[in-house]
N, C-alpha and C. Protein backbone atom coordinates (compact mmCIF):
# COMPACT_ATOMS: atom_id res chain seq x y z
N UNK A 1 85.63 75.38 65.22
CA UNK A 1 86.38 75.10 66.44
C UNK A 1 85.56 74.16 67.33
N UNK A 2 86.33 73.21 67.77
CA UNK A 2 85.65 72.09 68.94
C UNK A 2 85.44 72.78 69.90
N UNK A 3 84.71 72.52 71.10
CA UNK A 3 84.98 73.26 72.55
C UNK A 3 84.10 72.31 73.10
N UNK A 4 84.89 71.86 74.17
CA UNK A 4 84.36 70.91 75.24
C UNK A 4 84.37 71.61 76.52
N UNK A 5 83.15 71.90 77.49
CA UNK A 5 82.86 72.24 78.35
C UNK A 5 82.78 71.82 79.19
N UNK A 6 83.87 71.33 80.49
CA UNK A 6 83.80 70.34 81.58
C UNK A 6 83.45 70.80 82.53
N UNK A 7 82.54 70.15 83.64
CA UNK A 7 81.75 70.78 84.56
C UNK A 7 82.50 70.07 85.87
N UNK A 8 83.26 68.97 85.77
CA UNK A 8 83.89 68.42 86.53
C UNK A 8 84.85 67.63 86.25
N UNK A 9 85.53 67.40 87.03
CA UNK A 9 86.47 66.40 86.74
C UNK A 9 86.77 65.01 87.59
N UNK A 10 85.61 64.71 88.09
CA UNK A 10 85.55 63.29 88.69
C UNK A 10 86.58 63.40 89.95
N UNK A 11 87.24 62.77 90.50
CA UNK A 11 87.58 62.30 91.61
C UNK A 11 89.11 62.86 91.16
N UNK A 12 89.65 63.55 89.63
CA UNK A 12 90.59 64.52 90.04
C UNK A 12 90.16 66.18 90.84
N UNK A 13 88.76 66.02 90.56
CA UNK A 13 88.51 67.55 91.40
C UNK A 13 88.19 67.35 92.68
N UNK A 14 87.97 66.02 93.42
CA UNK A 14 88.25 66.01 94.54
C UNK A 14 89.51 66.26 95.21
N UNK A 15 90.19 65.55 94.64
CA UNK A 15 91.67 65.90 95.14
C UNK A 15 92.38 66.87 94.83
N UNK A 16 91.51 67.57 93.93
CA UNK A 16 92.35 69.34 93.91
C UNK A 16 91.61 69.88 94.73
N UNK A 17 90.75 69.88 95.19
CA UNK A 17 89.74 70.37 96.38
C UNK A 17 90.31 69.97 98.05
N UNK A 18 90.61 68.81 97.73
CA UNK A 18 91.43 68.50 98.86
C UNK A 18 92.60 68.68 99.25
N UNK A 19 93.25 69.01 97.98
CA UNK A 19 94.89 69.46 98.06
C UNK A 19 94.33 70.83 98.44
N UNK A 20 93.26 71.81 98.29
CA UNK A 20 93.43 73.28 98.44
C UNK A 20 93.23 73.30 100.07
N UNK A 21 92.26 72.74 100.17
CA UNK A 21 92.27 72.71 101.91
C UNK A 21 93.59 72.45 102.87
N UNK A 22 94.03 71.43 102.48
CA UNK A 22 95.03 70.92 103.12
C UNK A 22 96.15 72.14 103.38
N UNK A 23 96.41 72.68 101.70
CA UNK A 23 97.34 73.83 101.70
C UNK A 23 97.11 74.95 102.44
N UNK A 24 95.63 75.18 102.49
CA UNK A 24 94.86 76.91 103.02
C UNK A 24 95.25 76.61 104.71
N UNK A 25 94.65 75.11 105.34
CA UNK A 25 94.72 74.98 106.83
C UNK A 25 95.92 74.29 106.86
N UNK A 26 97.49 74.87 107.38
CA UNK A 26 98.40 73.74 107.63
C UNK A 26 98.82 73.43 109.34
N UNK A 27 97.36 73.53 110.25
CA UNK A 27 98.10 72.87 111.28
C UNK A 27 98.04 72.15 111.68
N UNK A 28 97.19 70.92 110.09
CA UNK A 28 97.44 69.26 110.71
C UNK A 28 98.66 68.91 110.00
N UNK A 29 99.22 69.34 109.01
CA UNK A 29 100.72 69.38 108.61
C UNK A 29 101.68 69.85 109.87
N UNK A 30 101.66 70.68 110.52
CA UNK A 30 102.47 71.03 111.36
C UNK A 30 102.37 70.10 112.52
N UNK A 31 101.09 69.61 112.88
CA UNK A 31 100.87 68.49 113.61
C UNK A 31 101.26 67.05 113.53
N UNK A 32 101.54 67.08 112.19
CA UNK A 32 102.25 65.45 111.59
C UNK A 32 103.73 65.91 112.17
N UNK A 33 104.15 67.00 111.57
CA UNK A 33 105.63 67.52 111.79
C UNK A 33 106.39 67.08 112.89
N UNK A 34 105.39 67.65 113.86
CA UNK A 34 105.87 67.73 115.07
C UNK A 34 106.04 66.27 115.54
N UNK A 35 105.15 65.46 114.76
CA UNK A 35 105.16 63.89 115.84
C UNK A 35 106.81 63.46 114.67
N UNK A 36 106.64 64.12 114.04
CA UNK A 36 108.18 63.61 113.00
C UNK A 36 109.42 63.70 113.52
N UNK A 37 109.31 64.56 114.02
CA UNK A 37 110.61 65.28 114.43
C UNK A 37 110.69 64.23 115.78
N UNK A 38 109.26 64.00 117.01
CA UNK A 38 109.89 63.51 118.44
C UNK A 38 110.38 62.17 117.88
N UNK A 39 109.35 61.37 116.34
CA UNK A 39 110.40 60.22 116.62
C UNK A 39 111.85 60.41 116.07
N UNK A 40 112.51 61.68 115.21
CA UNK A 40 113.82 61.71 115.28
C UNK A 40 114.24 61.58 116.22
N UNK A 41 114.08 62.20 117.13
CA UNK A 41 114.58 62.08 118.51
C UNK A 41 114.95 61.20 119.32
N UNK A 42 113.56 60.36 119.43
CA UNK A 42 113.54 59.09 119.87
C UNK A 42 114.78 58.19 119.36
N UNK A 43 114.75 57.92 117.55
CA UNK A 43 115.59 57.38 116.88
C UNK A 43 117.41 57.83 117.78
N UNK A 44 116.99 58.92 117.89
CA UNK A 44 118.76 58.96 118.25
C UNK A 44 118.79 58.51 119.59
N UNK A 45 118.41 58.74 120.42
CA UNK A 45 118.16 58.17 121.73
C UNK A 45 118.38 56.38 121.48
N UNK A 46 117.60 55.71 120.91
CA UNK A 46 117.82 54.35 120.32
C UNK A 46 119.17 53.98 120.16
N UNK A 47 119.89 54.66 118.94
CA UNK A 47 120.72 54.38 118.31
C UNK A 47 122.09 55.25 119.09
N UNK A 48 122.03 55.53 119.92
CA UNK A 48 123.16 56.34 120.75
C UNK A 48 123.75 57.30 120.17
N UNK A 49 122.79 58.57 119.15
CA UNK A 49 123.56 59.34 118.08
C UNK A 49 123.72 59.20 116.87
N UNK A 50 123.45 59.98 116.11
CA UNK A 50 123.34 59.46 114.61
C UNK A 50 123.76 60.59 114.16
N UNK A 51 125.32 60.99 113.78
CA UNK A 51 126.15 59.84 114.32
C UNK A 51 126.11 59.79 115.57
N UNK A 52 127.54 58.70 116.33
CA UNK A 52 126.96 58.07 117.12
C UNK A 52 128.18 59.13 118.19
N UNK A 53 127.51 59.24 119.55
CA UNK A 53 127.89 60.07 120.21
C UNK A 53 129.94 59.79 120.76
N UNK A 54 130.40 60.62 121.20
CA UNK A 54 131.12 60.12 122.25
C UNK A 54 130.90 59.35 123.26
N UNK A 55 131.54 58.22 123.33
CA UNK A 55 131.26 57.00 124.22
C UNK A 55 131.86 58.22 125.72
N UNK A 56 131.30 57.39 126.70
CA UNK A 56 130.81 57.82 128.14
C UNK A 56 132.33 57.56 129.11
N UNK A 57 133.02 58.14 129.95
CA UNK A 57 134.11 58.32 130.17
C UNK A 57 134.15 56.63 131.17
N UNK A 58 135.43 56.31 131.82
CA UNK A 58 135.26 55.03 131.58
C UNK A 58 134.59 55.28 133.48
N UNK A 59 135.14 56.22 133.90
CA UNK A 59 134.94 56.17 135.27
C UNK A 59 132.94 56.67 135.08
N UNK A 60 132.59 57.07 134.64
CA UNK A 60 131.45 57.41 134.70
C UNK A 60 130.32 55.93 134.52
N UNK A 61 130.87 55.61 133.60
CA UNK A 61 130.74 53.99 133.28
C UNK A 61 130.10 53.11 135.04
N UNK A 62 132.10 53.56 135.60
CA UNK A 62 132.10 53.06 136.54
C UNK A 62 130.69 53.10 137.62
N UNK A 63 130.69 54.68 137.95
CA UNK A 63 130.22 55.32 139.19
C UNK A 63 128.71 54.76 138.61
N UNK A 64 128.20 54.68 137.62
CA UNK A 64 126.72 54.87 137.36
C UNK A 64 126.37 52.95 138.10
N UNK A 65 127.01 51.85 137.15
CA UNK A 65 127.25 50.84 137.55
C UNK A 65 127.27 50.69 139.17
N UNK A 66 127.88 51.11 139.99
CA UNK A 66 127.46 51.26 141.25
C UNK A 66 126.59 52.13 141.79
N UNK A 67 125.88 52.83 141.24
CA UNK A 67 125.03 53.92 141.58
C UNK A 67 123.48 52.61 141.34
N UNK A 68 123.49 52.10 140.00
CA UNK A 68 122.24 51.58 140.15
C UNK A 68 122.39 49.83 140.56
N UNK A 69 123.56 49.38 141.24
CA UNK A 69 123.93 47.98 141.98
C UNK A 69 124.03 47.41 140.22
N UNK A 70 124.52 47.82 139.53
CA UNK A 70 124.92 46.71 138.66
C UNK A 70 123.86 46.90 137.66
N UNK A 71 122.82 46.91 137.64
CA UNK A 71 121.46 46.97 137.36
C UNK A 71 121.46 47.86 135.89
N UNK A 72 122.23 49.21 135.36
CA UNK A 72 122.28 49.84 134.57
C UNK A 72 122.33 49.50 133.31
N UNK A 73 121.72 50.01 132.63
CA UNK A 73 121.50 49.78 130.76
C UNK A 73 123.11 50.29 130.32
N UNK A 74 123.89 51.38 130.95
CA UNK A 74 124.53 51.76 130.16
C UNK A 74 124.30 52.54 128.59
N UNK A 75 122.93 52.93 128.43
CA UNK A 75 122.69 53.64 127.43
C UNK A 75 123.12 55.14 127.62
N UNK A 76 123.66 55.57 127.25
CA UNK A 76 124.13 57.07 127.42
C UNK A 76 123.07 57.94 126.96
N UNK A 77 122.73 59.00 128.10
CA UNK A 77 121.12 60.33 128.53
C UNK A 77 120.15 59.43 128.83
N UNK A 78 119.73 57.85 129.00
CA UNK A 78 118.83 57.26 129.27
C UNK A 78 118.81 56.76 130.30
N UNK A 79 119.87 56.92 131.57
CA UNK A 79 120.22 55.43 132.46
C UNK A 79 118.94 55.59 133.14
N UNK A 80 118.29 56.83 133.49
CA UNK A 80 117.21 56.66 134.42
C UNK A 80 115.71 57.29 133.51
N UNK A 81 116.15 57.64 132.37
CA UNK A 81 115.07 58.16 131.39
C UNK A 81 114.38 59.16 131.21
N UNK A 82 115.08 60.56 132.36
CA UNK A 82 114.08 61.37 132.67
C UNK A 82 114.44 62.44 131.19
N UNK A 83 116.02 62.74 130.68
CA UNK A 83 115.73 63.08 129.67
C UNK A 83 115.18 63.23 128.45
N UNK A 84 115.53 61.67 128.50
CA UNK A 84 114.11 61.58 127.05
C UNK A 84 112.85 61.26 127.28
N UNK A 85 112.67 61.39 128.33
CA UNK A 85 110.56 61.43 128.47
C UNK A 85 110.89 63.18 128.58
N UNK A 86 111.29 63.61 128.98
CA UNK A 86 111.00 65.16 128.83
C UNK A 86 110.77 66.11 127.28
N UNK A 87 111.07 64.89 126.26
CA UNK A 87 111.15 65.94 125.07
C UNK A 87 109.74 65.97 124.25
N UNK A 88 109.41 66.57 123.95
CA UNK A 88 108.62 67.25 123.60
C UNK A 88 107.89 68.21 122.85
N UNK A 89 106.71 68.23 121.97
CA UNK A 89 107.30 69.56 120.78
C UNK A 89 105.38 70.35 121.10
N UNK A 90 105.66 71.30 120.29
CA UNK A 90 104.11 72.02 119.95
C UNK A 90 104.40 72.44 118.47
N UNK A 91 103.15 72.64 118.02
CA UNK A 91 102.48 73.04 117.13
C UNK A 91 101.91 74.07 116.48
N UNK A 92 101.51 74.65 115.27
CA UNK A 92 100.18 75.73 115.20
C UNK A 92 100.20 75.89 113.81
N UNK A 93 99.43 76.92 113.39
CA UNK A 93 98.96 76.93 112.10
C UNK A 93 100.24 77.46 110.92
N UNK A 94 101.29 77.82 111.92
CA UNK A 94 102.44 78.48 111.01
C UNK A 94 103.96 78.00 111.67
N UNK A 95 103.67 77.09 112.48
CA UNK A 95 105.11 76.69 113.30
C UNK A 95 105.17 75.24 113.70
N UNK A 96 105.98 74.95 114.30
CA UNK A 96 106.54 73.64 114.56
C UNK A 96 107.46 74.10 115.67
N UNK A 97 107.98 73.43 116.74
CA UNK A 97 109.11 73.66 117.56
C UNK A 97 109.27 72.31 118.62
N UNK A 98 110.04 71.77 118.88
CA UNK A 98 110.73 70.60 119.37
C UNK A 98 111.74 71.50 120.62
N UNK A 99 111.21 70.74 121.78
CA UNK A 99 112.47 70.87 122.78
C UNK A 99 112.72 70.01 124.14
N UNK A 100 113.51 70.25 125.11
CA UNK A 100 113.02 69.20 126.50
C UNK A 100 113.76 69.63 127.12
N UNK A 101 113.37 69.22 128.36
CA UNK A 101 113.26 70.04 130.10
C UNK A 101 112.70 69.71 130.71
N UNK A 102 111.66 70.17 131.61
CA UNK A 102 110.74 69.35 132.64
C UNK A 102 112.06 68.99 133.53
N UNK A 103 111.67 67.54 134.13
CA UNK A 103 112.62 66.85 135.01
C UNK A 103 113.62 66.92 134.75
N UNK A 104 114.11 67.04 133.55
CA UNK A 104 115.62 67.33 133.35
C UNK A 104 116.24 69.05 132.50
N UNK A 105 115.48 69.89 133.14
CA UNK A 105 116.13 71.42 133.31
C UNK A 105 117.70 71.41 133.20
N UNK A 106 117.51 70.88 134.13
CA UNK A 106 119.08 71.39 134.67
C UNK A 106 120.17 70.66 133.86
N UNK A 107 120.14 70.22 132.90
CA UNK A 107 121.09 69.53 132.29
C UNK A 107 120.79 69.03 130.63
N UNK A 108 119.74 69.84 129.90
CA UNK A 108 119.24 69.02 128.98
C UNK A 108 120.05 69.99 127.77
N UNK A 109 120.13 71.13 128.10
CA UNK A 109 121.04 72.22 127.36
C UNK A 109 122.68 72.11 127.21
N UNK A 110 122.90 71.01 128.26
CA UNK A 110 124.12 71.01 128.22
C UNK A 110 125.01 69.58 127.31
N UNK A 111 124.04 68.97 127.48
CA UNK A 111 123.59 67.58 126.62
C UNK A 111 123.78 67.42 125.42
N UNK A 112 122.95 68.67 124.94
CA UNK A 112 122.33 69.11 123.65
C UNK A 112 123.79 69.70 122.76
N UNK A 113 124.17 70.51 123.74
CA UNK A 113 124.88 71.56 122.77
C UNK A 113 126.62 71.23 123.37
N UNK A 114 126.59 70.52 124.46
CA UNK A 114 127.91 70.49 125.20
C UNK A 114 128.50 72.07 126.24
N UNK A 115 128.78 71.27 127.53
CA UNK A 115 129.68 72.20 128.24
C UNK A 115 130.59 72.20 128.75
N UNK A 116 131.47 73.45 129.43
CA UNK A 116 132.54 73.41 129.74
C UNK A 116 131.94 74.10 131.28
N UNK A 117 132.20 72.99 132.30
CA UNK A 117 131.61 73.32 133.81
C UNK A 117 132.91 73.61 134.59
N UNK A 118 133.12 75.43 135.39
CA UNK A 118 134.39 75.70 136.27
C UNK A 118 133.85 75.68 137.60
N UNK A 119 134.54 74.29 138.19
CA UNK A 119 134.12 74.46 139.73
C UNK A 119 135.32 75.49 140.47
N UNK A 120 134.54 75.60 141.38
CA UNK A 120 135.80 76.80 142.55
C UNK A 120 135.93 75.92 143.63
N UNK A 121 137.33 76.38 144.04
CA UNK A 121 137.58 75.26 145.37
C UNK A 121 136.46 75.16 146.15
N UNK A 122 136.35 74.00 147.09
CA UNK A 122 135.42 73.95 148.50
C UNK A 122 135.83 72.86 149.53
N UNK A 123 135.72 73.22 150.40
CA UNK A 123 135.71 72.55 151.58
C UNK A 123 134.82 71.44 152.21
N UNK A 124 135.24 70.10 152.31
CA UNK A 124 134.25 68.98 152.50
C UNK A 124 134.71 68.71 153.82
N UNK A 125 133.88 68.43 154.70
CA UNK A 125 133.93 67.54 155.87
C UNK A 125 133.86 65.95 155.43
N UNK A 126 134.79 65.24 156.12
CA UNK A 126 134.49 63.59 156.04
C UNK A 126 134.48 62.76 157.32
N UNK A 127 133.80 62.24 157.55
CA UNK A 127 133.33 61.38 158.77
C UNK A 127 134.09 59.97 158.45
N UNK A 128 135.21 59.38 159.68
CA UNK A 128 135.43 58.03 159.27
C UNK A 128 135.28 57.22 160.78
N UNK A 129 134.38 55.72 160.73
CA UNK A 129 134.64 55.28 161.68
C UNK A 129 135.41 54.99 162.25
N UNK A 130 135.35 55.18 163.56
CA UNK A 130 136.02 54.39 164.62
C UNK A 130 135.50 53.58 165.60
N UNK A 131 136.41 52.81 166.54
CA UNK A 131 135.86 51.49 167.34
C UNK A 131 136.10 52.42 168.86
N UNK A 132 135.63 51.61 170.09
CA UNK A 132 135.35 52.51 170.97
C UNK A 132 136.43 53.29 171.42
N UNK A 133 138.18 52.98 171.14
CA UNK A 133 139.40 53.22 171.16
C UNK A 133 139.32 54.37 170.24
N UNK A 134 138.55 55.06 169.55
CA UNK A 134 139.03 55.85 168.69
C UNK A 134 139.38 55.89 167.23
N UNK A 135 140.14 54.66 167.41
CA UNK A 135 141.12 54.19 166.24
C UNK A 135 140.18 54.07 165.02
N UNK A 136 141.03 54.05 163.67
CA UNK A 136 139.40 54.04 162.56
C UNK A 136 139.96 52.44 162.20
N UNK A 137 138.44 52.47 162.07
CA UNK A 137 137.95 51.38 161.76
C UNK A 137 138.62 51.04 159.70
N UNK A 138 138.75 49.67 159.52
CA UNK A 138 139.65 49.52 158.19
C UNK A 138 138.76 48.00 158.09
N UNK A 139 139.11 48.04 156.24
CA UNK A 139 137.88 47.00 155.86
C UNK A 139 139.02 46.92 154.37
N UNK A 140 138.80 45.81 153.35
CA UNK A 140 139.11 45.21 152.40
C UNK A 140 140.31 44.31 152.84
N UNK A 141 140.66 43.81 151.57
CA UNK A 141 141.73 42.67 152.06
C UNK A 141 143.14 43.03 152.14
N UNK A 142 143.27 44.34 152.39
CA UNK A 142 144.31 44.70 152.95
C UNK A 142 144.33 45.09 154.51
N UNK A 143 142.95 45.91 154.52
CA UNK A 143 143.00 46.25 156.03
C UNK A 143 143.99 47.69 155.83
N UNK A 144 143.65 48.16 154.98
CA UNK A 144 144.02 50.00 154.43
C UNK A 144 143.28 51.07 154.44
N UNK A 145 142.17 50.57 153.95
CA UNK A 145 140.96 51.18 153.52
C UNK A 145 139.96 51.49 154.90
N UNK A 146 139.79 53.07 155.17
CA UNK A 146 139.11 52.96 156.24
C UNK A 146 137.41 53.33 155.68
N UNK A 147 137.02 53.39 156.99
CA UNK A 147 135.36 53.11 156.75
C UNK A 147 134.07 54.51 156.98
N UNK A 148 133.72 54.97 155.88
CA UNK A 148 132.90 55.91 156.00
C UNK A 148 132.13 55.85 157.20
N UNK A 149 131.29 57.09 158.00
CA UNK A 149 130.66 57.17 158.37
C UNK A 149 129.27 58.11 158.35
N UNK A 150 128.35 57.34 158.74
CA UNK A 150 127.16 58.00 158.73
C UNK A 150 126.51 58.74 159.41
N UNK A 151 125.61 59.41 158.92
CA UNK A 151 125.10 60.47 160.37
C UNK A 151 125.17 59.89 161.49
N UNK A 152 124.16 58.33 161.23
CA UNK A 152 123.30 57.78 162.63
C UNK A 152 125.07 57.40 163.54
N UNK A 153 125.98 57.42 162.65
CA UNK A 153 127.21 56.62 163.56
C UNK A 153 127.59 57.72 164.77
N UNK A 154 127.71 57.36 165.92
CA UNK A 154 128.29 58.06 166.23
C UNK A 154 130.02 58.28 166.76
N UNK A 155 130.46 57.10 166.95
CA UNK A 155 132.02 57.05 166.82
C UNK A 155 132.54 56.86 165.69
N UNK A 156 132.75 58.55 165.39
CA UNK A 156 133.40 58.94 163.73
C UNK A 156 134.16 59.85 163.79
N UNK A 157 135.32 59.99 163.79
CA UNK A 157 136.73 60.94 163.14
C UNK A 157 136.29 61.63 162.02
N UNK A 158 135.98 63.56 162.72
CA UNK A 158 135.89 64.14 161.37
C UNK A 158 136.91 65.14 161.44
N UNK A 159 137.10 65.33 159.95
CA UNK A 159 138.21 66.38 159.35
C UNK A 159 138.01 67.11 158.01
N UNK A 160 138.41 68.19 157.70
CA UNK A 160 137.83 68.83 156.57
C UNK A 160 139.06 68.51 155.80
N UNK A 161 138.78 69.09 154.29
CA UNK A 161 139.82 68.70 153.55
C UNK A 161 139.23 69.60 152.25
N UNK A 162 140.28 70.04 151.79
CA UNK A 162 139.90 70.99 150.43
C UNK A 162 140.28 71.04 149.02
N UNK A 163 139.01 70.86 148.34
CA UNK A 163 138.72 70.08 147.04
C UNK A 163 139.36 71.37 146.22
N UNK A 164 140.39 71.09 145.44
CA UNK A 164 141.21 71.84 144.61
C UNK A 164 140.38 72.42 143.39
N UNK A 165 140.74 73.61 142.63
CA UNK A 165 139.01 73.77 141.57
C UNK A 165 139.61 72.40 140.12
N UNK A 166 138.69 72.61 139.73
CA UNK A 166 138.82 71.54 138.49
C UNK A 166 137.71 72.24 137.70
N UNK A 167 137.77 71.13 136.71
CA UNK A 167 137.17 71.87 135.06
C UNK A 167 136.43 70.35 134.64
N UNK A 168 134.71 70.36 134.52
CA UNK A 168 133.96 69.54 134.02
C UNK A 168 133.81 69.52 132.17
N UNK A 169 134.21 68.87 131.07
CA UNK A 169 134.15 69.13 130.25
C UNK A 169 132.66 67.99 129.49
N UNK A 170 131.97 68.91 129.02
CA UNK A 170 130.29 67.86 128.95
C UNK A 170 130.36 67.58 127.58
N UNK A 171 130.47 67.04 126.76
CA UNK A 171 130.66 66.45 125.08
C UNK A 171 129.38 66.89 124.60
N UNK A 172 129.00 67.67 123.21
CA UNK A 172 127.70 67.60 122.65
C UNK A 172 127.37 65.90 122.43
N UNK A 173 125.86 66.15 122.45
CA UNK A 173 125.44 64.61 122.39
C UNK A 173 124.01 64.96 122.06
N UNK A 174 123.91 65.22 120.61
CA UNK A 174 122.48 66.17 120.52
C UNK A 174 122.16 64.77 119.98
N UNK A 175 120.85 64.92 120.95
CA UNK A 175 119.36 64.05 120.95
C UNK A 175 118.41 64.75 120.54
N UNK A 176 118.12 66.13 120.03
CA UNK A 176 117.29 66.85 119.70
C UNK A 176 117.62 66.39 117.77
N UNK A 177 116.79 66.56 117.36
CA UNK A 177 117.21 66.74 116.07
C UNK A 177 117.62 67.57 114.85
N UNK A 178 118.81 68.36 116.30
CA UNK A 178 119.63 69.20 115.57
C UNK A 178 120.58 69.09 115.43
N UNK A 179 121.99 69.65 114.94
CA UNK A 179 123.28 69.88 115.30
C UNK A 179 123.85 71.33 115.29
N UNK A 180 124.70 71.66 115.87
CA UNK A 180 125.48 73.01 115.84
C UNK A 180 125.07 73.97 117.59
N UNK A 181 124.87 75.00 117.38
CA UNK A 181 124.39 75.92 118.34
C UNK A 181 123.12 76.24 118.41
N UNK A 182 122.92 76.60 119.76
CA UNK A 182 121.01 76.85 120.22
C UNK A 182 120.82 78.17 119.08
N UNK A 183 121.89 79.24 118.81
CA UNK A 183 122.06 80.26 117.59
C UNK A 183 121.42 80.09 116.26
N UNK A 184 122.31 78.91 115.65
CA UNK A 184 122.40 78.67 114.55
C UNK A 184 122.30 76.97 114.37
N UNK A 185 120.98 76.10 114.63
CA UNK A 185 121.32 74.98 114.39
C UNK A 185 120.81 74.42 112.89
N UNK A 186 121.32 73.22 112.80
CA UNK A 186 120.93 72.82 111.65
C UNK A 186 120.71 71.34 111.21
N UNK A 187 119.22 71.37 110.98
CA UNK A 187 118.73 70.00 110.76
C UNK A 187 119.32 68.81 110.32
N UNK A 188 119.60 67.62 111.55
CA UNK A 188 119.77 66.33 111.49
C UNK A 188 119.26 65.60 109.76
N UNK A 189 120.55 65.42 109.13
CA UNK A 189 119.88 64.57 107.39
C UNK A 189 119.24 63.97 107.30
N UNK A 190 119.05 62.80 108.67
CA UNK A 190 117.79 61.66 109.09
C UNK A 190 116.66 62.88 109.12
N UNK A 191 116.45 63.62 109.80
CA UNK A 191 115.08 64.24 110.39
C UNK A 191 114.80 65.00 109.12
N UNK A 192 115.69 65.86 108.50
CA UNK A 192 115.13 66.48 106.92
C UNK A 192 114.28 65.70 106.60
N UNK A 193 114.93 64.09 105.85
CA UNK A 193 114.60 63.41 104.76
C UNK A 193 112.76 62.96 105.37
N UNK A 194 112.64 62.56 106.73
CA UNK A 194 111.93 62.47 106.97
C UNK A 194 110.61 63.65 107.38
N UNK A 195 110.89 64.56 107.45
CA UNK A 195 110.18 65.86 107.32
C UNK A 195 109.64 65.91 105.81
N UNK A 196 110.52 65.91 104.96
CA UNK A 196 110.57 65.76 103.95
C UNK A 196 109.08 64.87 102.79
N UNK A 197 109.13 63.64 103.17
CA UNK A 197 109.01 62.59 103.25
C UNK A 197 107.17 62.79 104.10
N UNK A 198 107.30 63.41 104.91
CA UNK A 198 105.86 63.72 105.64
C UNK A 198 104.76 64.96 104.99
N UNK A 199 105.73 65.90 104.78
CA UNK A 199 105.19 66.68 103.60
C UNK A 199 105.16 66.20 102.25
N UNK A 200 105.03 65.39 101.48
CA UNK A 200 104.75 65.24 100.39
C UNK A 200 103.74 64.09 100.80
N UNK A 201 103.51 63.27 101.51
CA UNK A 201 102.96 62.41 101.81
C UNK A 201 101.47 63.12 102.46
N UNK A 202 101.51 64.40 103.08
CA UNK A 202 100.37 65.22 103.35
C UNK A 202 99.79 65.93 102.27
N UNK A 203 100.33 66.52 101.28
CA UNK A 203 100.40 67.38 100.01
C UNK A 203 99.51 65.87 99.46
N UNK A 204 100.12 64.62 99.11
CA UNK A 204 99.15 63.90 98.01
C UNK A 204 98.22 62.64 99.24
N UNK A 205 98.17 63.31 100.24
CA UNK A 205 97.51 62.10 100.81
C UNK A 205 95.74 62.29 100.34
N UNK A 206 95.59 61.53 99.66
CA UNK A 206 94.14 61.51 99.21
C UNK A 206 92.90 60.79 100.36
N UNK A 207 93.18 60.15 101.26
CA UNK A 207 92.74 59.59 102.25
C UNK A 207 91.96 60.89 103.15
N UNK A 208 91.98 61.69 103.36
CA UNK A 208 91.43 63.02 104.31
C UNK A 208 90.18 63.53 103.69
């Protein structure tokens, strides 16, 4: 009988040595993960949804357009950016987790997953100018349209008036790289493949 006795195996027993480490410690794998997943995120943010979201109602369009003088990207969850600088993930030796909030709390859940907002009636005061007669003051090229007033004004016609309830309906528009419910979600096919794609690339990265 032959018998060959190998004491090494050259620069394949490095890399089984290095594949064992890699496998035993995984929270620089979970650490790649995590930067994987924010640029899914990012990516959808880019690409307005992948797929691509419900386009933005036309009046909202409108109001934002005058909200920033014209000036607006029109990117839908980005006009002022605080949602997507808020996202964010952590790490550890057995987890991964992706989420966002910060500056945008109050609305990043609703974004994500979609809502259905019930206002209850309320009562608004409105201030409209007038000239020293009283009379209100009227502006456009009809001369119909009367003219808000401001605190500092002080000849202003006020009257209350009561806002009937209505129903806000918020479209999912997940920028996270999930889909479904905060319950039960389930990984974006872009963000798998690339998860995917990061683990095997950590498993044979011989470079470490």
């Amino acid at each position: 009988m032959l018998e060959v006795i190998a004491n090494g195996f050259g620069q394949s027993q490095q890399w089984l040595e290095g594949m064992h480490t890699r496998l035993t410690n995984l929270t620089p794998l979970y650490k790649r993960l995590a930067g994987t997943l924010e640029a899914a995120a990012e990516a959808n943010f880019s690409a307005e949804g992948r797929p691509k979201w419900q386009p933005l109602a036309a009046s909202t369009l409108a109001r934002r357009l005058k909200s920033n003088k014209g000036s607006s990207v029109l990117m839908m969850l980005q006009d002022h950016g605080l949602l997507a600088a808020s996202v964010s993930s952590d790490y550890g030796p057995d987890f991964v987790v992706i989420g966002a909030g910060g500056a945008a709390s109050a609305y990043a859940a609703a974004q994500q997953f979609g809502a259905t907002i019930n206002r209850a009636p309320y009562s608004i005061k409105v201030r409209l100018r007038t000239d020293a007669k009283g009379n209100l003051l009227r502006q456009g090229k009809s001369g119909n349209l009367a003219v808000f007033a401001k605190d500092k004004h002080k000849r202003a016609r006020e009257s209350w008036h009561e806002v009937k309830p209505f129903t806000i309906r918020i479209p999912a528009r997940p920028y996270l790289p999930f889909t479904g419910t905060a319950e039960a979600p389930e990984l974006q096919p872009q963000a798998e493949t690339s998860l995917l794609a990061t683990i095997t690339r950590y498993i044979y990265d011989t470079t470490d």
